[in-house]
Every structure is written in C-alpha cells, then in structure tokens.
Protein backbone atom coordinates (compact mmCIF):
# COMPACT_ATOMS: atom_id res chain seq x y z
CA UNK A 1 65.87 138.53 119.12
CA UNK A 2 69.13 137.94 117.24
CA UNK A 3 71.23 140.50 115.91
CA UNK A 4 68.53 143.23 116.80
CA UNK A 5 66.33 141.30 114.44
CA UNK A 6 62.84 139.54 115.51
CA UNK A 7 62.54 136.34 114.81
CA UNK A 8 59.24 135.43 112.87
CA UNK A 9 57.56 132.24 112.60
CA UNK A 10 58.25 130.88 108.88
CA UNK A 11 54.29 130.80 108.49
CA UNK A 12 54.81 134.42 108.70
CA UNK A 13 57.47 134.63 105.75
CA UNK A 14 55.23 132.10 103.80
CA UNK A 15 52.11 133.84 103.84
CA UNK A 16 53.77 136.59 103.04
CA UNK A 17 55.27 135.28 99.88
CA UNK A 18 58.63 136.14 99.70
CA UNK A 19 61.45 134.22 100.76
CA UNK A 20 65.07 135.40 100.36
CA UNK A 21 67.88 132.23 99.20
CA UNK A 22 71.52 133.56 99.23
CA UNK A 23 72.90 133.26 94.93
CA UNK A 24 76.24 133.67 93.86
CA UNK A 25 76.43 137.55 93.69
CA UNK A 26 74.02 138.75 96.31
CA UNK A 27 70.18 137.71 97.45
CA UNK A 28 67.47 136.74 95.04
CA UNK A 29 63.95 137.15 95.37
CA UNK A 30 62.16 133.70 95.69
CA UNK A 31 58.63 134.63 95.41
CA UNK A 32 55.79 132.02 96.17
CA UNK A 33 55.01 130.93 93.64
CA UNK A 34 58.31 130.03 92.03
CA UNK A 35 58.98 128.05 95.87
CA UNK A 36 56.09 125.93 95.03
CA UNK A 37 56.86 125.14 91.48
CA UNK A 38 60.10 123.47 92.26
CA UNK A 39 58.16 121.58 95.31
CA UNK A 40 55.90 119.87 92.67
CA UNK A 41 57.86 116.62 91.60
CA UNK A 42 56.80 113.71 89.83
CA UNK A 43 55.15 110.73 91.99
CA UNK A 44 57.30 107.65 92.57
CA UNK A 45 56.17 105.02 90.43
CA UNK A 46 58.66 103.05 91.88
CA UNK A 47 55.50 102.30 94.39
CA UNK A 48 53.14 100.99 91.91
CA UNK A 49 54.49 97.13 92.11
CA UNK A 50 53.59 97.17 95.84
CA UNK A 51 50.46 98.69 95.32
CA UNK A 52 49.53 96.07 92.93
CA UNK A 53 50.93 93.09 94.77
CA UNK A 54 48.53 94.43 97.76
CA UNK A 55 45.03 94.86 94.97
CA UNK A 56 45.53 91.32 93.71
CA UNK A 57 45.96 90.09 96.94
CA UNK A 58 42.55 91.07 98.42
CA UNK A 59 39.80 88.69 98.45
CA UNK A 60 38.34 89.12 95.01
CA UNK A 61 39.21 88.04 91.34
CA UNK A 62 42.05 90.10 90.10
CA UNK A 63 41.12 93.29 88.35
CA UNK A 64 37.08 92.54 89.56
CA UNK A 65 36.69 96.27 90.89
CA UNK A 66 37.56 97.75 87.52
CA UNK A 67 38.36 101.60 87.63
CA UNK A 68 37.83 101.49 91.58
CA UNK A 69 41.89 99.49 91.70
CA UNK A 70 43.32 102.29 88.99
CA UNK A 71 41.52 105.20 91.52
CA UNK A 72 43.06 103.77 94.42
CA UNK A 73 46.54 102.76 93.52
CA UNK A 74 46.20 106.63 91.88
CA UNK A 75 45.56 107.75 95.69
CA UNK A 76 48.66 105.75 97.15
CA UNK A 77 51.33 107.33 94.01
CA UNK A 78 49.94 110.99 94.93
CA UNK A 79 50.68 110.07 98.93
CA UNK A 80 53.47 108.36 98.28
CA UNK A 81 52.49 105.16 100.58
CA UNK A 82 51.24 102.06 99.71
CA UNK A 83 49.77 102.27 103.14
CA UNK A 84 47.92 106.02 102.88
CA UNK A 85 45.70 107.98 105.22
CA UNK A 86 42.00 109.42 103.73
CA UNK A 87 42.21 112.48 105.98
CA UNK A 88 39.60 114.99 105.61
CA UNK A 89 38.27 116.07 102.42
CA UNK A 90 37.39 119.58 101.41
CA UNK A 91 35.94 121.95 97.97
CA UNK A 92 37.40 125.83 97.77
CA UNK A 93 35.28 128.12 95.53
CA UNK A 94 36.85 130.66 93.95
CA UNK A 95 34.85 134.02 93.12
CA UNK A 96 35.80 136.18 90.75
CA UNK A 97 34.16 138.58 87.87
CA UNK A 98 35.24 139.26 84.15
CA UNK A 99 35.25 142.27 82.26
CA UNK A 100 34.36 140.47 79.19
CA UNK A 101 30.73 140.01 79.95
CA UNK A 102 30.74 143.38 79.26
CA UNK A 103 30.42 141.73 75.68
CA UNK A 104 27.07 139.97 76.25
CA UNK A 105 28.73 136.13 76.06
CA UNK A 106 26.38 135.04 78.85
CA UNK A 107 22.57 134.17 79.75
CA UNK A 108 22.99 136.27 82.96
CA UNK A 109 24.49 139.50 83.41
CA UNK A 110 27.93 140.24 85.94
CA UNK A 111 26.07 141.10 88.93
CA UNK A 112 24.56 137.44 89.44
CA UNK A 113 28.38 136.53 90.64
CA UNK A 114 27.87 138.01 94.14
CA UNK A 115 24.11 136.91 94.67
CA UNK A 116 25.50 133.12 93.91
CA UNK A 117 28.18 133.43 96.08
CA UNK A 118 25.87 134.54 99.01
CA UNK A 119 24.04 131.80 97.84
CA UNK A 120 26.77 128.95 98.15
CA UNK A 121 27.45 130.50 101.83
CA UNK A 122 24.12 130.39 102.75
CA UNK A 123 24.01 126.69 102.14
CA UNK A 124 21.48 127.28 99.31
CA UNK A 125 23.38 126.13 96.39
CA UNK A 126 23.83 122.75 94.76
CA UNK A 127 27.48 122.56 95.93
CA UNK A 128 26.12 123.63 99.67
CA UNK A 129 24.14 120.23 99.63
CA UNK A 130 26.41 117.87 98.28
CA UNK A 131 29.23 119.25 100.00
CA UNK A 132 26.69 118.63 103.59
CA UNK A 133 26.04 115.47 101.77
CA UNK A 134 29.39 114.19 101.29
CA UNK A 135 30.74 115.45 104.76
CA UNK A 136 33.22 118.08 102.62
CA UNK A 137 34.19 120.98 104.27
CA UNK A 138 33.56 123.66 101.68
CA UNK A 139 35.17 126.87 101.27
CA UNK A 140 34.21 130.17 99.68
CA UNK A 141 37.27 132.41 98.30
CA UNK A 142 36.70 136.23 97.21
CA UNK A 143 39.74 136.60 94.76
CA UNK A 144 38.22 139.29 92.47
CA UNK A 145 34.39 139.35 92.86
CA UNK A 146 32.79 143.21 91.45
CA UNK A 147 31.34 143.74 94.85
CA UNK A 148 32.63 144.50 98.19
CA UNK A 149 30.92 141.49 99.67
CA UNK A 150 30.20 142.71 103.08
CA UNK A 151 28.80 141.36 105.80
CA UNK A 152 29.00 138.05 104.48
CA UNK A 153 29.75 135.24 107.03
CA UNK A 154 32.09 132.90 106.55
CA UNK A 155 33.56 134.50 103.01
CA UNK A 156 37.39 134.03 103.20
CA UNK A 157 38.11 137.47 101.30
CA UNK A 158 41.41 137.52 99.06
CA UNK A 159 40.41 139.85 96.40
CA UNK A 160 43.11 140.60 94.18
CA UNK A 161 41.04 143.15 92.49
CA UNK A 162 37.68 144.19 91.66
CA UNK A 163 36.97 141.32 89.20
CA UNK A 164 39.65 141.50 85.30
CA UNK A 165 39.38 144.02 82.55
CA UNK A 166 37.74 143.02 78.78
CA UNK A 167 40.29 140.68 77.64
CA UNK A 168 38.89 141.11 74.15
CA UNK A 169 40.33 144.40 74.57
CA UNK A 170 43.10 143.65 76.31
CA UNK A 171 45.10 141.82 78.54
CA UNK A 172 42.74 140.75 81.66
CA UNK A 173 45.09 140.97 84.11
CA UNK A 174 48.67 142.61 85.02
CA UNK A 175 50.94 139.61 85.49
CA UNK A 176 51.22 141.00 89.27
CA UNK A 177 47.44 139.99 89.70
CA UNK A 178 47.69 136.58 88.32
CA UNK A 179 51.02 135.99 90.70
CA UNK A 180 48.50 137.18 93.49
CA UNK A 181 45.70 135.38 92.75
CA UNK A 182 47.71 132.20 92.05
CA UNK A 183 49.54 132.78 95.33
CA UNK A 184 46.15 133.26 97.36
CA UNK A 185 45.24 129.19 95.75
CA UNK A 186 48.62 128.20 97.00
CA UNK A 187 47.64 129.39 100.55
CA UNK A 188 44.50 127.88 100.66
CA UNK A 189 46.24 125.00 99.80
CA UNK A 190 48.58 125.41 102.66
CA UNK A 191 45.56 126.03 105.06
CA UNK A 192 43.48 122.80 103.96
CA UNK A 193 46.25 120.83 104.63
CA UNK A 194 47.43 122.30 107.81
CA UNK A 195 43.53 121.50 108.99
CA UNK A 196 44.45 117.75 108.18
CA UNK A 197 42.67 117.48 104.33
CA UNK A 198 44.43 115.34 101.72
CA UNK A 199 41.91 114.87 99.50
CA UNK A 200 40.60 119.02 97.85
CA UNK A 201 38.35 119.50 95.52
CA UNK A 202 38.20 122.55 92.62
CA UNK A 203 35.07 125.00 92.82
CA UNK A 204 34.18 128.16 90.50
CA UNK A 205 32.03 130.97 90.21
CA UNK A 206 32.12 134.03 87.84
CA UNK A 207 29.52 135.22 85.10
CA UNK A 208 31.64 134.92 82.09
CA UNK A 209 34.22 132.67 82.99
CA UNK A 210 33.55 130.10 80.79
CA UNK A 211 34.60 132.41 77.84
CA UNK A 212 37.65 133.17 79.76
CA UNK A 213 38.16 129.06 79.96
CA UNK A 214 37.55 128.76 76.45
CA UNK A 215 40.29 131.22 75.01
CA UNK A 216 42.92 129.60 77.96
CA UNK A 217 42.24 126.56 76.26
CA UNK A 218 42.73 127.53 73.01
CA UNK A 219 45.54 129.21 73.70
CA UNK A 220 47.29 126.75 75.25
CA UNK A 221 46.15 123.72 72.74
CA UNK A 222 46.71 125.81 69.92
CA UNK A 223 43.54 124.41 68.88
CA UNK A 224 40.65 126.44 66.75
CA UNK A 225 38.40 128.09 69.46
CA UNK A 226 35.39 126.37 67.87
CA UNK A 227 36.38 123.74 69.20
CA UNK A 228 36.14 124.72 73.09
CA UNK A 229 33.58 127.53 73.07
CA UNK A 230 30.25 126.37 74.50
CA UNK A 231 27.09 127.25 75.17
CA UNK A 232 28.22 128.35 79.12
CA UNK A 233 25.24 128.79 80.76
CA UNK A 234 22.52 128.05 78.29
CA UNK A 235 22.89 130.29 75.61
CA UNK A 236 21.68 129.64 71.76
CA UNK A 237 23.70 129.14 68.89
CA UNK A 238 23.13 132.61 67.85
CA UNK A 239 24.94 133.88 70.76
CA UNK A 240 27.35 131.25 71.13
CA UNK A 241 28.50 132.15 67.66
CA UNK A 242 28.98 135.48 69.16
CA UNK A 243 30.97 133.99 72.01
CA UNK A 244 33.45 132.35 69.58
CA UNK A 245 33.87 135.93 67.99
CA UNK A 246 34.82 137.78 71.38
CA UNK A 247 37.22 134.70 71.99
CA UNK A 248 38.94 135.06 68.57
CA UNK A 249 39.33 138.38 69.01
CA UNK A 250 40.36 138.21 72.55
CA UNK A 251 43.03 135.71 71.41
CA UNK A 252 44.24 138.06 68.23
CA UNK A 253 44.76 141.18 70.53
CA UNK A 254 47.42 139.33 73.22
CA UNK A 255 48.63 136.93 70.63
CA UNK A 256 52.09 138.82 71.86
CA UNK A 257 51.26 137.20 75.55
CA UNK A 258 50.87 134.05 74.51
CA UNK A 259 54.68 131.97 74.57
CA UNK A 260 54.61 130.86 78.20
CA UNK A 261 52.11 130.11 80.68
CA UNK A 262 52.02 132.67 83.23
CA UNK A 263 51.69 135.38 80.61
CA UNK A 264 49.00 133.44 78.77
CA UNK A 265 46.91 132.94 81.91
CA UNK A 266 47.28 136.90 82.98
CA UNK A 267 46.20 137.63 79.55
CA UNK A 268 43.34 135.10 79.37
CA UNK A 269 42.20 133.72 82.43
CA UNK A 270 40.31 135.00 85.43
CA UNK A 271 40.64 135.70 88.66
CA UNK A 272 39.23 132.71 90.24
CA UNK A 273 40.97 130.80 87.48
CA UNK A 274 44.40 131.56 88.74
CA UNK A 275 43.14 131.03 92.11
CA UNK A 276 42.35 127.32 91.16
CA UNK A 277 45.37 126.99 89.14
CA UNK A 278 47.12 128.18 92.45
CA UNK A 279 45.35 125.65 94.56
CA UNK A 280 46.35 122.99 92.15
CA UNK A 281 50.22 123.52 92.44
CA UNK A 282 49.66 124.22 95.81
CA UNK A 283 48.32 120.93 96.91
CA UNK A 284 51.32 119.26 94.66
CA UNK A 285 53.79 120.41 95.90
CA UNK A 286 51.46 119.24 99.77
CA UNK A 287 51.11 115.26 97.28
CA UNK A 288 47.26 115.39 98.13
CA UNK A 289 45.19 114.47 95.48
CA UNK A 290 43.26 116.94 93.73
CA UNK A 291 39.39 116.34 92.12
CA UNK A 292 38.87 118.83 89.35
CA UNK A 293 35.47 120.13 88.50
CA UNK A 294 34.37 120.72 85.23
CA UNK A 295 34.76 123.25 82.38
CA UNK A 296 36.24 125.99 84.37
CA UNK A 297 38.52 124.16 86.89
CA UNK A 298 39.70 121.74 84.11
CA UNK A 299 41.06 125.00 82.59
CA UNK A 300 42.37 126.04 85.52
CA UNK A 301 44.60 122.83 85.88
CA UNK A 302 45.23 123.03 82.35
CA UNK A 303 47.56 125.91 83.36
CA UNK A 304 49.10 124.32 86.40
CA UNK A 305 50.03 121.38 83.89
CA UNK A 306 51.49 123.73 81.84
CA UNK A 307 53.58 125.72 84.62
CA UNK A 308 54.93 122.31 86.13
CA UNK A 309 53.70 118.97 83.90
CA UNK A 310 54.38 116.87 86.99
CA UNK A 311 51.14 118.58 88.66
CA UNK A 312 49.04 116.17 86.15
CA UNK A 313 50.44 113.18 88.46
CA UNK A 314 48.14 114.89 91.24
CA UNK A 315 44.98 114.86 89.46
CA UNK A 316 41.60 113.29 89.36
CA UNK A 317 38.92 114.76 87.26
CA UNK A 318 35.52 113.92 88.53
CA UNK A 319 33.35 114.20 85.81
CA UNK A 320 32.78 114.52 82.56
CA UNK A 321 31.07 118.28 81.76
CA UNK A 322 28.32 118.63 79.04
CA UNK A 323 30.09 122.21 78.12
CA UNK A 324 31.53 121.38 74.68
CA UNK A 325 35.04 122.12 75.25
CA UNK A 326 35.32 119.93 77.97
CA UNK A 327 36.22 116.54 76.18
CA UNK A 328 38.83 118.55 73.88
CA UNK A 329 40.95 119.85 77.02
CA UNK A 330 39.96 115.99 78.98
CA UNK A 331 41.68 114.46 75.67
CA UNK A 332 44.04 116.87 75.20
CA UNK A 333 45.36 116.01 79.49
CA UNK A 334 44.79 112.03 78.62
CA UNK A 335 42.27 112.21 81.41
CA UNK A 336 39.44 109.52 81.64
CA UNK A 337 36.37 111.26 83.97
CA UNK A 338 35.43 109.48 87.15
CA UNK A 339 31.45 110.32 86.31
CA UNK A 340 29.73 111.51 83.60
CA UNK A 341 25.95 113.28 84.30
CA UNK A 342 25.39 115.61 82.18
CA UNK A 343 26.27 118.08 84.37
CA UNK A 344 27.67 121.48 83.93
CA UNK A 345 26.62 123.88 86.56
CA UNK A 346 30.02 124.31 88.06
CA UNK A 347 31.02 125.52 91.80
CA UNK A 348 32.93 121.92 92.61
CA UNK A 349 29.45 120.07 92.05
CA UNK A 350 30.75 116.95 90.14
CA UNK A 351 34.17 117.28 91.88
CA UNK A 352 32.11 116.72 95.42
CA UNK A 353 30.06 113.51 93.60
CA UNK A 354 33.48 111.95 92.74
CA UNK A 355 35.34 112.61 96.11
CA UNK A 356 32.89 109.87 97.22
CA UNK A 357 33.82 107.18 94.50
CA UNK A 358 37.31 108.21 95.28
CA UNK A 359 37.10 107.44 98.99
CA UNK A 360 34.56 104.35 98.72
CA UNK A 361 37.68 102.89 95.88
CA UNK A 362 40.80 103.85 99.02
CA UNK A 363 38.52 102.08 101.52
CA UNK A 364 38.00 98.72 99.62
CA UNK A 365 41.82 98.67 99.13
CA UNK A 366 42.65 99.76 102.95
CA UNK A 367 39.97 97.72 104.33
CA UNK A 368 39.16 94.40 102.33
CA UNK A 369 40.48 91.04 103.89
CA UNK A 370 43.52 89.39 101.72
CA UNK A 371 43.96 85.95 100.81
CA UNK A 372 46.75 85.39 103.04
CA UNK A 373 45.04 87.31 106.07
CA UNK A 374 41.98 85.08 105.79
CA UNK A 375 43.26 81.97 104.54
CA UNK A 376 41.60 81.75 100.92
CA UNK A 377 42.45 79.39 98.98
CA UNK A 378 44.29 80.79 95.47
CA UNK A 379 44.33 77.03 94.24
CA UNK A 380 41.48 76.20 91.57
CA UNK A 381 39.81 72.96 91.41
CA UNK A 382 40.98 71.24 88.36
C-alpha cells in the first residue's frame, strides 16, 4: 500500500491492457497493443558472421546441409545468440466464425466451426496427432466462435464476440474487436513464453475464413482478388467464381477502410485472424520464432508485417498450401516454404510438420562436432 493505493503485480496491468506513460501535457493511454508494436525491432544481423564462422566450422563440407544452415542461423538472429536454447515448442488455434458464409462461399455451412473445434480438443483432429506426434503442446483459443462452447475441457475461451458480421455488407468488425482479438494473440503469446516455449506455431479454424483471407490479401497487395481466391475447402469453379464476387464486393463496400492496417484487418479479417496476427507481434516483440501455417495464418502475418515490417524477421513459414492464393501472398513476403505437401486443411497442420525440420536443422548446428573440437584436418591432399 502506497499512497492509499494497492500495489498490483504488472502481470495484472498487462493482461489488462492498458498501461499509463506520463507525455508532455498530462497521461496518455498506452494500450496493448501499441506497447507491443514498439517492442518488435529488427534482429541483429550484426550476429550472422558468428553464426556462419560456427556452420562452416562443423564437421561437414561447407554449405553440405543446404536449407537446414539458412533455418538454423534464422533460429539464432530471431534469439539473438549464436549460442540459442530450443525450449519448448507449442501450436495456438484460433476459433472464430464469419458472417460472410452467410453468402454460401463454402462446402460446409457455419455451424461445422464448433463441432471441429470439439474435435481438435478431443484429440481427434489432424493437428491433435501431429501435435502428440511432434511433442507440441497445442492450444485451442475461442476468440469469436457462434456458439457458447460449453462444457468443453481444456478450451481457453477469449471470445471477443459471437463470431464477425457479413463483410460483403459491411465492415466485419468494430476496430474495438480487432484491438481485442489482436490483444487476446498477444497474451497467448505472453503465456507460451512464460511456460518456457520459444519456438509457436499458427493454427486456424472458422467456416469461411478463407474468403476473409482472400480479400485481406487483396487488400493489402493491391492485387486483383482472382488472384488469391481459392477453392477453400473444396468447392467447384462454379462456386469459387461466386467466392471472387462476394470478395469484390466485400472489398468495394469498405474501400473507405482500407489506408492502414488496423482498419483494413477490422474491415476484412476475422476473428481468429486478428488473434493470429496478435500472436505474431506478440511473440516478436518475446524474439521467438514463429512457424506460420498455411492460407489463413499466412494472412494473418501478412497483417502483422504490415503493422510492424520488422515482425517478418520472426518468421518461418512451414509449408507451402495448395489454396491458390497462397504462393501470391508467399511471393509477395519473399518467403521460401520449409515443406510443400499438398496440403491445405489448416488448424497449424503443416506449421507442426515444419517445427520438426526446424528443430532437427538447430540441433545439427548446436550439437555436431567442429573441426577444431575434433581435430579434422581442413588441409586437402594435393
């Protein structure tokens, strides 16, 4: 007690959201979210020449392990050390619904959002096994799922609201929402980290949100929505070409929304989007490195990029996503995919796959002998 005030923990203040900083004529509001963007700094290439001196020194011809030296010397920039730790590794799955499938853009209607995300917590879906497989923790987040999701174990629930409105009516979300939902990532962030992870992967689920993804992208490559609208989750051309119409108009009616991020991803995106997009800035501003899943999450991080470009230092994406748009937003970020399946079912799947070339690629540089350790000989035979 101090002044008649109580003193608080500064978890307290944080989860909260709001910090106060004294400015030049009275207090200003620091919210969250604005903290974390000024914590996200570029990574200090000033590292790589150690990095490399330490890869060419290890017992093998130099450059021999190919993409598996570029991954890890990618690890140490994001810890900063030329030395850095693994830790634990986790996925967080955002949940959220969109009012646009109100349109008819997808193979399966709004109410298969909740059954999937009992689903993932029952350890029945894809991302449940590879995530047991991979020894990831994995984590389910409620930030706007059309359902009130009771009685499910183990759901961490953060719903912002009761999934976003038709954004081909409309904007999707009130800019207060997106600030929320981007906050809630941020936390979850703060909560893998504080449970020793350094290494998080990017998870989705929402009917729908693949339209969502494909106007985001559009919107912020300025690029002709052709280009990025797929065939989600199995739909024909027929109704693709339908999908490209809802995300032309959805782009025509908040064309006013669209100069700066934040208002472009309230108008656009989705709840789980912004949730992701959260987590990304979130584990930034933490310097642990962040796998990014397909379609969806790529969007996701497309935004976080475009809030703070420095986040893009933090980045892996793990694989390369059959959804059409993919490749357009991977060029577009001057990202090269760790794996490339085929895949493009979503929920952190390939994200969980690559954690594991990402780890095996640390460990060879952490663990391999050197020439100088073991006393081979760098002299050739002439």
């Amino acid at each position: 007690m101090l002044f008649g005030f109580v003193i608080l923990p500064f978890s307290f203040y944080y989860a909260v959201g709001l910090l106060l900083t004294k400015f030049s004529k009275g207090w200003l509001i620091v919210t969250l979210l604005e903290k974390t963007l000024t914590q996200v700094i570029p990574v200090n290439r000033e590292l790589l020449p150690l990095i490399e001196a330490h890869l060419n020194n290890l017992i093998k011809p130099h450059g021999s392990l190919g993409r598996l030296e570029d991954i890890a010397a990618r690890y140490c920039l994001i810890c900063g050390n030329a030395a850095p730790q693994l830790g634990r590794k986790a996925v967080v799955c955002f949940a959220a619904d969109h009012g646009v499938a109100a349109e008819g853009v997808s193979a399966y209607p709004a109410n298969v959002t909740p059954q999937m995300v009992r689903g993932i917590l029952n350890g029945d879906a894809a991302v449940s096994v590879l995530a047991r497989h991979a020894d990831v923790e994995l984590l389910v987040v409620d930030t706007g799922v059309n359902d009130p999701m009771e009685g499910m174990a183990g759901l961490l629930r953060h719903k912002v609201a009761y999934g976003t409105r038709n954004m081909a009516q409309g904007p999707a979300m009130e800019i207060d929402e997106a600030r929320r939902a981007l906050e809630v990532g941020i936390l979850m962030a703060d909560e893998v980290y504080a449970r020793g992870v350094r290494m998080v992967a990017t998870g989705d689920m929402g009917i729908a949100n693949t339209t969502a993804a494909a106007a985001l992208c559009a919107a912020y490559l300025q690029c002709d929505p052709d280009k990025v609208t797929g065939r989600g989750t199995g739909i024909d051309e027929t109704q693709r070409r339908h999908k490209l119409e809802v995300v032309r108009r959805a782009l025509s009616v908040n064309s006013g929304s669209l100069d700066n991020p934040l208002t472009t991803l309230a108008a656009l995106g989705g709840l789980e989007i912004a949730g992701i997009c959260g987590l990304v800035l979130g584990a930034a501003a933490r310097r642990m490195a962040v796998v990014v899943d397909g379609f969806i999450s790529t969007a996701s991080a497309l935004a976080a990029v475009r809030l703070v470009p420095a986040a893009a230092d933090y980045l892996f994406f793990g694989h390369q996503s059959h959804e059409q748009g993919h490749s357009v937003v991977l060029d577009a970020l001057g990202a090269k995919p760790i794996l490339n399946l085929g895949m493009r079912l979503g929920e952190g799947t390939g994200a969980v796959l690559a954690m594991q070339i990402i780890e095996a690629a640390v460990k060879t540089y952490l663990e391999m002998g050197t020439f100088d350790g073991v006393g081979v000989s760098l002299m050739l035979e002439k």
